[in-house]
N, C-alpha and C. Protein backbone atom coordinates (compact mmCIF):
# COMPACT_ATOMS: atom_id res chain seq x y z
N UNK A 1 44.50 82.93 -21.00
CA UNK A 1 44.29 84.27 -20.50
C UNK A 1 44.93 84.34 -19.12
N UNK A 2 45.77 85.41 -18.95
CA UNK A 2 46.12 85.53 -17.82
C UNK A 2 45.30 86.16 -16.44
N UNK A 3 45.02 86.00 -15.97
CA UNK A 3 44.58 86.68 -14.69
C UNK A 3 45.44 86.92 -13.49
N UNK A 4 45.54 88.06 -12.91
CA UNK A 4 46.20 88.49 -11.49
C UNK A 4 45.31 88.61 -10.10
N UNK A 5 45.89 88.01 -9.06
CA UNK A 5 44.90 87.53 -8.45
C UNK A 5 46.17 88.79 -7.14
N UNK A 6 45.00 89.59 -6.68
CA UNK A 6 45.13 90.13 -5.17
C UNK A 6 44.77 90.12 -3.97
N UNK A 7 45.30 90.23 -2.60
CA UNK A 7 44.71 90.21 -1.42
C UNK A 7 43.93 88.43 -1.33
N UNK A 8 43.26 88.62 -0.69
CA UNK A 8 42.87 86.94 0.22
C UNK A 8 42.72 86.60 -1.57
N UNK A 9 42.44 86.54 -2.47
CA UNK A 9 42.34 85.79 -3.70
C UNK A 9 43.37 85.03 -4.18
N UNK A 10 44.88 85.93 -3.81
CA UNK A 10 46.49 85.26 -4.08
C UNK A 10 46.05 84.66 -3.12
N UNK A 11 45.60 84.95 -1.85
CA UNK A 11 46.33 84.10 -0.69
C UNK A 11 45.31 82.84 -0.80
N UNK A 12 44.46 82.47 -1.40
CA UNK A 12 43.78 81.59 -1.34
C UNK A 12 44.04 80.17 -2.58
N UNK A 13 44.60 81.00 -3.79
CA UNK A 13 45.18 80.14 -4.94
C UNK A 13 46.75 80.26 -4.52
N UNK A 14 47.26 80.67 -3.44
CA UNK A 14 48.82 80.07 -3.65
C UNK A 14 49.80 80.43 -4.43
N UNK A 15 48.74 81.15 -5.59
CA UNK A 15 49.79 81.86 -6.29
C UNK A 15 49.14 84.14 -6.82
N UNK A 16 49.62 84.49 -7.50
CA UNK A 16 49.28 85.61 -7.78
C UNK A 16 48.56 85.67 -9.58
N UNK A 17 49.11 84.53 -10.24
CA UNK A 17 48.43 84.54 -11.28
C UNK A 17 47.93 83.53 -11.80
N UNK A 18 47.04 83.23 -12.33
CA UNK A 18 46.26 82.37 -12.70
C UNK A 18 46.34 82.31 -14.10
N UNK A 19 46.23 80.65 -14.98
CA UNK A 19 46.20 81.37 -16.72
C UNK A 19 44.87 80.09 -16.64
N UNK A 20 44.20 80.82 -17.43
CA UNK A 20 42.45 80.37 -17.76
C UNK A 20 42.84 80.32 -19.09
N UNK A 21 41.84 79.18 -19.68
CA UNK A 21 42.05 79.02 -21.16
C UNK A 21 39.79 79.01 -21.44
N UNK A 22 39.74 80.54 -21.98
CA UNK A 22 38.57 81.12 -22.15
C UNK A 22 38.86 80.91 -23.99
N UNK A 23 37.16 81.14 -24.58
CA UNK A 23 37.06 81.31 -26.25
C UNK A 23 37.03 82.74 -26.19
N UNK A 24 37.15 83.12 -27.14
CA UNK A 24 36.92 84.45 -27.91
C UNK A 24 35.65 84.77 -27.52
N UNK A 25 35.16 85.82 -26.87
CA UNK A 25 33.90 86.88 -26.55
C UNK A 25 33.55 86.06 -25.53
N UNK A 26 34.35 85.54 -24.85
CA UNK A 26 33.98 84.83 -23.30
C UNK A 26 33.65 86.06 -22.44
N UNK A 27 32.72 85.88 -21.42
CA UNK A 27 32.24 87.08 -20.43
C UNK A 27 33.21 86.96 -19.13
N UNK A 28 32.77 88.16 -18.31
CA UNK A 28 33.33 88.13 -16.99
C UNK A 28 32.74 86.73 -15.97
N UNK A 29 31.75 87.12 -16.08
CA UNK A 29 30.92 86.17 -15.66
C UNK A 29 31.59 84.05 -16.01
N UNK A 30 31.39 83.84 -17.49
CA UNK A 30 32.30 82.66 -18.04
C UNK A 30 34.26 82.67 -17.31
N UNK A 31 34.53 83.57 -16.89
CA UNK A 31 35.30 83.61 -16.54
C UNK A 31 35.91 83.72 -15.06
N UNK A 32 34.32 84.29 -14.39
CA UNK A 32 34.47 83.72 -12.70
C UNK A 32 34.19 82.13 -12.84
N UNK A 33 33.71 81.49 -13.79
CA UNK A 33 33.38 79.73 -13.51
C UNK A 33 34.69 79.21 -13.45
N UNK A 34 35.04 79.71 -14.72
CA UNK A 34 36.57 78.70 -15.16
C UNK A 34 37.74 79.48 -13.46
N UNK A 35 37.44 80.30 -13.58
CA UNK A 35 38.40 80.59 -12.38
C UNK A 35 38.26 79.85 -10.65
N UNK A 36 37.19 79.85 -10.59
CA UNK A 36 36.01 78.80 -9.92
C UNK A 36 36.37 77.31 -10.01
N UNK A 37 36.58 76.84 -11.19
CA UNK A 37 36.30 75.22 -11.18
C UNK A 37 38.01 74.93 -11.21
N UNK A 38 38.91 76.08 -11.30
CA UNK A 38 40.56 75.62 -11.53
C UNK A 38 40.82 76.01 -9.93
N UNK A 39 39.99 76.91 -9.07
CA UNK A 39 40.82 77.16 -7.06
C UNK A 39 38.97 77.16 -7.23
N UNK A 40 38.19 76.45 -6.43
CA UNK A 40 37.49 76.05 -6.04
C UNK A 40 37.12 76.66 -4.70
N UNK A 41 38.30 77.23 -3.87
CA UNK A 41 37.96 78.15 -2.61
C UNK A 41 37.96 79.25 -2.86
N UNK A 42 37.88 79.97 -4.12
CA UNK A 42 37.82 81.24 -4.30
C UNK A 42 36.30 81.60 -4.61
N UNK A 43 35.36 80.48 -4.56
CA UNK A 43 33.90 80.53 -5.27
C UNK A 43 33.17 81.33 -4.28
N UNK A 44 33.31 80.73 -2.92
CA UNK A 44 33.25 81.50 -1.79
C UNK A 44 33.49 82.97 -1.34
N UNK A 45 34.36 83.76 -2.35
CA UNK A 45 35.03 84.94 -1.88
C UNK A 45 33.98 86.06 -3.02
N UNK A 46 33.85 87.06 -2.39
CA UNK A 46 33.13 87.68 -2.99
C UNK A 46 34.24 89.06 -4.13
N UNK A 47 34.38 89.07 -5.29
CA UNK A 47 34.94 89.61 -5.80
C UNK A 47 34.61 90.27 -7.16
N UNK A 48 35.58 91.54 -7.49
CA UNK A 48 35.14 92.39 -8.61
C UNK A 48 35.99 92.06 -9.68
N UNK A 49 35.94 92.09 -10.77
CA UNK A 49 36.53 91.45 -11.52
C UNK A 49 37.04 93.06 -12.76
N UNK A 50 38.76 93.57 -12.48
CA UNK A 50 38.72 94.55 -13.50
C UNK A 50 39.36 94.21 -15.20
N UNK A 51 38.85 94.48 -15.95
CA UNK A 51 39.35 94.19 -17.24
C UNK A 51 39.48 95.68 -17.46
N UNK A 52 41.24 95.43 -18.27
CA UNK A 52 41.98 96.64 -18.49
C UNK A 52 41.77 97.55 -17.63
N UNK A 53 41.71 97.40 -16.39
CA UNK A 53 42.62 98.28 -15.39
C UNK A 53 40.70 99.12 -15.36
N UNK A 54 39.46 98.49 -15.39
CA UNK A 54 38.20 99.01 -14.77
C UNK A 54 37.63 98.17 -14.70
N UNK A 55 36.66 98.31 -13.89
CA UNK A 55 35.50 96.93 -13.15
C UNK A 55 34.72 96.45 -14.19
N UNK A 56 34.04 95.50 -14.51
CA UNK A 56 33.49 95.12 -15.16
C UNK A 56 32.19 94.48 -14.72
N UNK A 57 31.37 94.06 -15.41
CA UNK A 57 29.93 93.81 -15.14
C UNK A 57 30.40 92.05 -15.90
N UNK A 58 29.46 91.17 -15.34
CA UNK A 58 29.18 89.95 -15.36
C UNK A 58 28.78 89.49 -16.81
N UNK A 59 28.19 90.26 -17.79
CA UNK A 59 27.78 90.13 -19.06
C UNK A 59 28.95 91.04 -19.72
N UNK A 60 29.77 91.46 -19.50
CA UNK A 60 30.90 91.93 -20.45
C UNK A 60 30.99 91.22 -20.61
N UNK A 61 31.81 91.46 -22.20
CA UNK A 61 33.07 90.35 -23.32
C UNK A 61 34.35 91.24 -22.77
N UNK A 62 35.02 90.37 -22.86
CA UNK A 62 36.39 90.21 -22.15
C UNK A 62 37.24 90.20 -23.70
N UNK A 63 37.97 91.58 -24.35
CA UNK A 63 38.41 91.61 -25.39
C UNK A 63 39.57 90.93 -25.30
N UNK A 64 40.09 90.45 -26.56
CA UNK A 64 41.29 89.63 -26.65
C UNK A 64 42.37 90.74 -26.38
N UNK A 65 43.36 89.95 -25.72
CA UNK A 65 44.84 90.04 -25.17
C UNK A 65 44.64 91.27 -24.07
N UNK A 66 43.23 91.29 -23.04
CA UNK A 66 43.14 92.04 -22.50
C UNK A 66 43.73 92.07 -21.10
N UNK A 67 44.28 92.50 -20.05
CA UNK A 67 44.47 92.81 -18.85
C UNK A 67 43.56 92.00 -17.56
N UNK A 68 43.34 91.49 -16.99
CA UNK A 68 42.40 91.05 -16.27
C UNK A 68 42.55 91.06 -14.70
N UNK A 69 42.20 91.29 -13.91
CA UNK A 69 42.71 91.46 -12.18
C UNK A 69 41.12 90.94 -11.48
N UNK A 70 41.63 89.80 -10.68
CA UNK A 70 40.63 89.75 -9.84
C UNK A 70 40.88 90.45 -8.17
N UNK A 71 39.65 91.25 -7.48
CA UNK A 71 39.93 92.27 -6.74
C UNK A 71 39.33 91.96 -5.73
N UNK A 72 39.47 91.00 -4.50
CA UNK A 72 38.27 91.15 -3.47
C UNK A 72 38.06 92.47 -2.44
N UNK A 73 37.27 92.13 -1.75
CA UNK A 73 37.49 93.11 -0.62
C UNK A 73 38.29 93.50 -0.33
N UNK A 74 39.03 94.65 0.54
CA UNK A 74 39.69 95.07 1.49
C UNK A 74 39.89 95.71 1.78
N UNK A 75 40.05 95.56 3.17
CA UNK A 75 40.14 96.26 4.44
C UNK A 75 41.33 97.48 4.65
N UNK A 76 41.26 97.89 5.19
CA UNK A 76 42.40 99.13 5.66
C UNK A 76 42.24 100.10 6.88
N UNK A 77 43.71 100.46 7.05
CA UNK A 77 42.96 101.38 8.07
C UNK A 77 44.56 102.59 8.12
């Protein structure tokens, strides 16, 4: 599964995308771990997690060949 990583989240994995290898009806939630245990300094960062392009809740299923963006904070002005 691919994931896109923005703001301090790229800047913290080094890169902008991440590929997670999740099962079928894996959650958001199963999917902050594995994202977690592969950049380990991102566990720390507080973030929203959108599947297909809207936020998602921690007990969603994460449908196959779906879109995924992790979103932290940020700032602006």
């Amino acid at each position: 599964m691919r994931v896109a990583l923005f703001a301090a989240a790229r800047a913290r994995a080094g890169k902008s995308v991440l590929e997670v290898e999740l099962p079928d009806g894996a959650t958001v939630e199963a999917l902050l771990k594995a994202v977690t245990a592969q950049v380990p300094s991102l566990a720390s960062l507080s973030m929203r997690v959108a599947v297909n392009q809207e936020f998602a809740q921690a007990r969603d299923v994460i449908p196959s060949g779906a879109e995924i963006a992790l979103i932290p904070p940020v700032a602006g002005g």
